[in-house]
N, C-alpha and C. Protein backbone atom coordinates (compact mmCIF):
# COMPACT_ATOMS: atom_id res chain seq x y z
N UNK A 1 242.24 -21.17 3.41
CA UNK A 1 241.82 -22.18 4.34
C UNK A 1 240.40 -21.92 4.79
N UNK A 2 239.62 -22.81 4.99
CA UNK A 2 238.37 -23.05 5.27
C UNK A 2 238.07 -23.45 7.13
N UNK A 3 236.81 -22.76 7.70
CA UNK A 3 237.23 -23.17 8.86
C UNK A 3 236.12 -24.21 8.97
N UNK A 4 237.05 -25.28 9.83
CA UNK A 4 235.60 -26.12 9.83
C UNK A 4 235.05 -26.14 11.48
N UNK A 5 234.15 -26.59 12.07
CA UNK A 5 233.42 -26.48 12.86
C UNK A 5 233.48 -27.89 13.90
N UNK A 6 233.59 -28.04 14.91
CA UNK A 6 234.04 -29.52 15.78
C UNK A 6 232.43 -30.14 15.78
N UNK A 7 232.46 -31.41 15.24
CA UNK A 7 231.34 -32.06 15.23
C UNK A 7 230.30 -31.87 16.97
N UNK A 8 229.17 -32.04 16.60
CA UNK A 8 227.92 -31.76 17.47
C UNK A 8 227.73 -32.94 18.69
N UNK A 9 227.46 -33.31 19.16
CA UNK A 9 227.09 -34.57 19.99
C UNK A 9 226.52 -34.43 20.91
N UNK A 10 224.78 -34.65 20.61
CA UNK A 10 223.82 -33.94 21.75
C UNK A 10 224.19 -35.37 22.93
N UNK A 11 224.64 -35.74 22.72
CA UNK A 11 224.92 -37.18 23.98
C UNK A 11 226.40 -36.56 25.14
N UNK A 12 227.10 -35.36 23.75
CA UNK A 12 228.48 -35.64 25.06
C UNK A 12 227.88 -35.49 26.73
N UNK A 13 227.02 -34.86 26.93
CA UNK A 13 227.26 -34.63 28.74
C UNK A 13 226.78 -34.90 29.55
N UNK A 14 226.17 -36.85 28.86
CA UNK A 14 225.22 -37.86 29.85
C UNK A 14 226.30 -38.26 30.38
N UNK A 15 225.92 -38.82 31.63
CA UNK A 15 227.05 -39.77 31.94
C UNK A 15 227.00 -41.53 31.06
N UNK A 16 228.19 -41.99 30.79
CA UNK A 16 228.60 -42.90 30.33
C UNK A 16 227.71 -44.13 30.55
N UNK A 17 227.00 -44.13 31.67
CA UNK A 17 226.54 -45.29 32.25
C UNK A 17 224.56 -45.11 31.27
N UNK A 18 224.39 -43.98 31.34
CA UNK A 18 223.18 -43.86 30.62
C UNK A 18 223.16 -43.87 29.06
N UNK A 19 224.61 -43.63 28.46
CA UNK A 19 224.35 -43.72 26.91
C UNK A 19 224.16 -45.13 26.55
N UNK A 20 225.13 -46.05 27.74
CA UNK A 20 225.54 -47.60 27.42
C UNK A 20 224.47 -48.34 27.39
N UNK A 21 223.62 -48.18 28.87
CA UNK A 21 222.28 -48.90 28.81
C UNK A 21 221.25 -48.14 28.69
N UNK A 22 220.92 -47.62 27.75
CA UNK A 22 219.71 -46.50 27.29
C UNK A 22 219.02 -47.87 26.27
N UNK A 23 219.47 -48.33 25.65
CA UNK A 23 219.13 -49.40 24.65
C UNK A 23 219.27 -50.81 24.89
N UNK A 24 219.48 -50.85 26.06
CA UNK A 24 219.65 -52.38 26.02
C UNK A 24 218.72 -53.15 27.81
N UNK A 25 218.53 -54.42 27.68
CA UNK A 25 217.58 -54.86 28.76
C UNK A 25 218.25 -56.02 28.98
N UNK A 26 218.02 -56.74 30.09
CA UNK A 26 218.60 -58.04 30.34
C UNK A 26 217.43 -58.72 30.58
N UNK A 27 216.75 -58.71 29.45
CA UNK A 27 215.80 -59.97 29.22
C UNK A 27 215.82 -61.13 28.76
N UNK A 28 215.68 -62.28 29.52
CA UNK A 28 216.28 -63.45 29.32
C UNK A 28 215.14 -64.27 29.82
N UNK A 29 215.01 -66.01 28.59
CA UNK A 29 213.28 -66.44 28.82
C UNK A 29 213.93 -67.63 28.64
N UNK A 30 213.05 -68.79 29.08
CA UNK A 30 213.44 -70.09 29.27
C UNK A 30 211.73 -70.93 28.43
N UNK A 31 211.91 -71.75 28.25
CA UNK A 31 210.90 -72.32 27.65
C UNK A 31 211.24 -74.00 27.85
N UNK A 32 210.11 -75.12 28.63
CA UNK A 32 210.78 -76.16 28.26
C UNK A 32 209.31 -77.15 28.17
N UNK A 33 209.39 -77.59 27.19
CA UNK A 33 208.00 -79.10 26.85
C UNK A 33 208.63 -79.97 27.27
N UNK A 34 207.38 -80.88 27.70
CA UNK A 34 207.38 -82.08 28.18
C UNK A 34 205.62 -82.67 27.75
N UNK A 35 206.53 -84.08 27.44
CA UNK A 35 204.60 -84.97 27.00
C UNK A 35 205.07 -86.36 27.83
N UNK A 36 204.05 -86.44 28.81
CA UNK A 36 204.09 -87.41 29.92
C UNK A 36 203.64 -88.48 29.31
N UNK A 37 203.77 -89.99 29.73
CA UNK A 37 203.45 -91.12 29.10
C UNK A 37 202.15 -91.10 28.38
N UNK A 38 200.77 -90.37 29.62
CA UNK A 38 199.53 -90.21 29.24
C UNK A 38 199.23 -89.27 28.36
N UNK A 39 199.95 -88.76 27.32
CA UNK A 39 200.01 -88.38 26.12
C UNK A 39 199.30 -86.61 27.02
N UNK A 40 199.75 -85.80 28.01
CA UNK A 40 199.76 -84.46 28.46
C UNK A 40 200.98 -83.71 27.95
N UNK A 41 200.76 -82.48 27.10
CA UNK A 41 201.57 -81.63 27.06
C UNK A 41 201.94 -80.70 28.40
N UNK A 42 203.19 -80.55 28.39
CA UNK A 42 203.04 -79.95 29.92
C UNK A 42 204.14 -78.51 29.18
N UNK A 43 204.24 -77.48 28.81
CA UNK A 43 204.71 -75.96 28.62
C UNK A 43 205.29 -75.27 29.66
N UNK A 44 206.73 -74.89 30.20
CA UNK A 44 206.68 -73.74 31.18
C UNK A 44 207.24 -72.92 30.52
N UNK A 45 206.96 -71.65 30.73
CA UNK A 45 207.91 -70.46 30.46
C UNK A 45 208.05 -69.53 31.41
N UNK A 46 209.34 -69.02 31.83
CA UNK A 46 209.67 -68.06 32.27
C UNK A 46 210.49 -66.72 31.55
N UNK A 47 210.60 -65.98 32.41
CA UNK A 47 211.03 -64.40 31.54
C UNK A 47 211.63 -63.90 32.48
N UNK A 48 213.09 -63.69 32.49
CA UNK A 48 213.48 -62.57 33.60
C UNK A 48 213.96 -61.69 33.03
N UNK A 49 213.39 -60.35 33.45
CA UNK A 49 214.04 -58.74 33.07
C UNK A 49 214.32 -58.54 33.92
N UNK A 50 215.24 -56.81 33.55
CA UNK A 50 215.78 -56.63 34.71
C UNK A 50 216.51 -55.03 34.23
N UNK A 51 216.63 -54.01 34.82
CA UNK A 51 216.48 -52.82 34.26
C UNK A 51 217.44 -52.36 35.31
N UNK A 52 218.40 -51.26 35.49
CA UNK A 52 219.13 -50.56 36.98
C UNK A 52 218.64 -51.65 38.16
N UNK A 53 219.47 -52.80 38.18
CA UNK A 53 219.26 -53.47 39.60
C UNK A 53 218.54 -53.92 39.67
N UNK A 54 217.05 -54.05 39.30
CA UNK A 54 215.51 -54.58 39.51
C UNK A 54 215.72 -55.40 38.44
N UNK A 55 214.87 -56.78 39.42
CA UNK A 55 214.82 -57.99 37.97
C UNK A 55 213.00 -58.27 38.52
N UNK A 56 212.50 -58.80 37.77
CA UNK A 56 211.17 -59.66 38.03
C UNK A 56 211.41 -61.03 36.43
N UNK A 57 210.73 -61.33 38.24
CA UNK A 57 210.69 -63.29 37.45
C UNK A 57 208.71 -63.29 36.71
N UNK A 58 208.76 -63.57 35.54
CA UNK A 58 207.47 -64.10 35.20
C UNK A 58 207.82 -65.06 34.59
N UNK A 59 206.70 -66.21 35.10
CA UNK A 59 206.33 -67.54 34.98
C UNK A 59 205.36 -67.91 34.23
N UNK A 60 204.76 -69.01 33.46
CA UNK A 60 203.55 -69.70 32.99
C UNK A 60 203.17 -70.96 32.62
N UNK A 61 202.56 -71.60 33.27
CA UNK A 61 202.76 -73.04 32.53
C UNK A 61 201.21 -73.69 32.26
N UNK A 62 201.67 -73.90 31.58
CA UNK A 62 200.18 -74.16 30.75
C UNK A 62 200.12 -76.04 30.16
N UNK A 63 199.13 -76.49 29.81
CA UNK A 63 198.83 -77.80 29.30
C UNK A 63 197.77 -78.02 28.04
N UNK A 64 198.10 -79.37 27.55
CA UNK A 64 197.40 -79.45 26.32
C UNK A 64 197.44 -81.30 26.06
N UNK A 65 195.88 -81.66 26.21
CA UNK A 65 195.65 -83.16 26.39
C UNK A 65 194.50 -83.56 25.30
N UNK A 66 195.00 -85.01 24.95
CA UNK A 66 193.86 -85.23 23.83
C UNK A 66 193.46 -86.39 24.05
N UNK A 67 192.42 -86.81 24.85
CA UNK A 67 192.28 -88.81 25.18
C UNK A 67 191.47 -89.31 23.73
N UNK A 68 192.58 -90.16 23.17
CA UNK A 68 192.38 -90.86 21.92
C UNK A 68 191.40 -91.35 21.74
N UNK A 69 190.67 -92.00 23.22
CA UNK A 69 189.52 -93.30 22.54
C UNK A 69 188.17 -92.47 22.36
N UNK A 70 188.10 -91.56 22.92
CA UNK A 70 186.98 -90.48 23.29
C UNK A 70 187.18 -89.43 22.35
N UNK A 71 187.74 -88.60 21.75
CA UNK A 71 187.84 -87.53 21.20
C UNK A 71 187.97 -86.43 22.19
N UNK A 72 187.97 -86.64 23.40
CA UNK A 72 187.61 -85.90 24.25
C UNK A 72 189.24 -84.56 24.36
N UNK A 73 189.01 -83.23 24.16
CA UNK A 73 190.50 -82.63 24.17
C UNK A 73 190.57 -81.35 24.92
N UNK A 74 191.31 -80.68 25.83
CA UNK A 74 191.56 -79.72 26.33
C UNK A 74 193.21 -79.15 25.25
N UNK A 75 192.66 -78.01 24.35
CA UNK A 75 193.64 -77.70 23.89
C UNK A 75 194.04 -76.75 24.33
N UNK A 76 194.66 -75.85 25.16
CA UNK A 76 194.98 -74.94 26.14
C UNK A 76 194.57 -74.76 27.40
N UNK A 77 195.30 -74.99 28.26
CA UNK A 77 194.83 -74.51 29.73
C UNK A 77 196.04 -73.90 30.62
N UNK A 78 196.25 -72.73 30.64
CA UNK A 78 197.03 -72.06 31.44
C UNK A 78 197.35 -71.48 32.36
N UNK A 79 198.17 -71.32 33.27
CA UNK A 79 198.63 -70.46 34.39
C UNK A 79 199.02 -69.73 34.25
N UNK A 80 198.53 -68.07 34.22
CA UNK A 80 199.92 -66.91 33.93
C UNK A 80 200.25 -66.42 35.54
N UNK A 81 201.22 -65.51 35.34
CA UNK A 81 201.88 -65.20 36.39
C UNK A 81 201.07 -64.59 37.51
N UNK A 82 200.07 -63.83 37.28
CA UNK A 82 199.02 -63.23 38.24
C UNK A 82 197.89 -64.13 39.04
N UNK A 83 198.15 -65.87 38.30
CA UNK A 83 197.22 -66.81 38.39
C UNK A 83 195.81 -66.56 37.75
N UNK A 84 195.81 -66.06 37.29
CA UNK A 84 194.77 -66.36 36.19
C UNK A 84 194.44 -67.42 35.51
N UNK A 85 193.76 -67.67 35.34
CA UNK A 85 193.75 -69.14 33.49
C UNK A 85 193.50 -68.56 32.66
């Protein structure tokens, strides 16, 4: 008979709650277009994470307009969450 040896498992003596969510996030994003009669793209997006209890909301909404008779066009203009453009 051969002796064999009880398998290794550098994880056995975390607690349960850290092996489960070591890999995983509750990140969850919303996205929704809209083009208003006056031919405006209107973009929002949000993002909520959220890690042990803590969530943060980020937001952005941004636009995109082209007036036909003019050529005239704003192809990006955005809001990020810090208010920036």
């Amino acid at each position: 008979m051969s002796k064999t040896t009880p398998a290794f498992f550098k994880d056995f003596n975390k607690p349960a709650d850290t092996i489960l969510n070591d890999d995983y996030s509750l990140k969850r994003t919303l996205k929704v277009k809209h083009v208003t009669p006056d031919g405006v793209a209107v973009t929002t997006e949000n993002e909520l994470t959220g890690k042990d209890g803590k969530f943060d909301l980020k937001a952005k909404i941004s636009g995109k307009y082209k007036h036909a008779a003019t050529g005239f066009s704003v192809d990006k203009l955005q809001l990020k969450e810090t208010g920036g453009l």
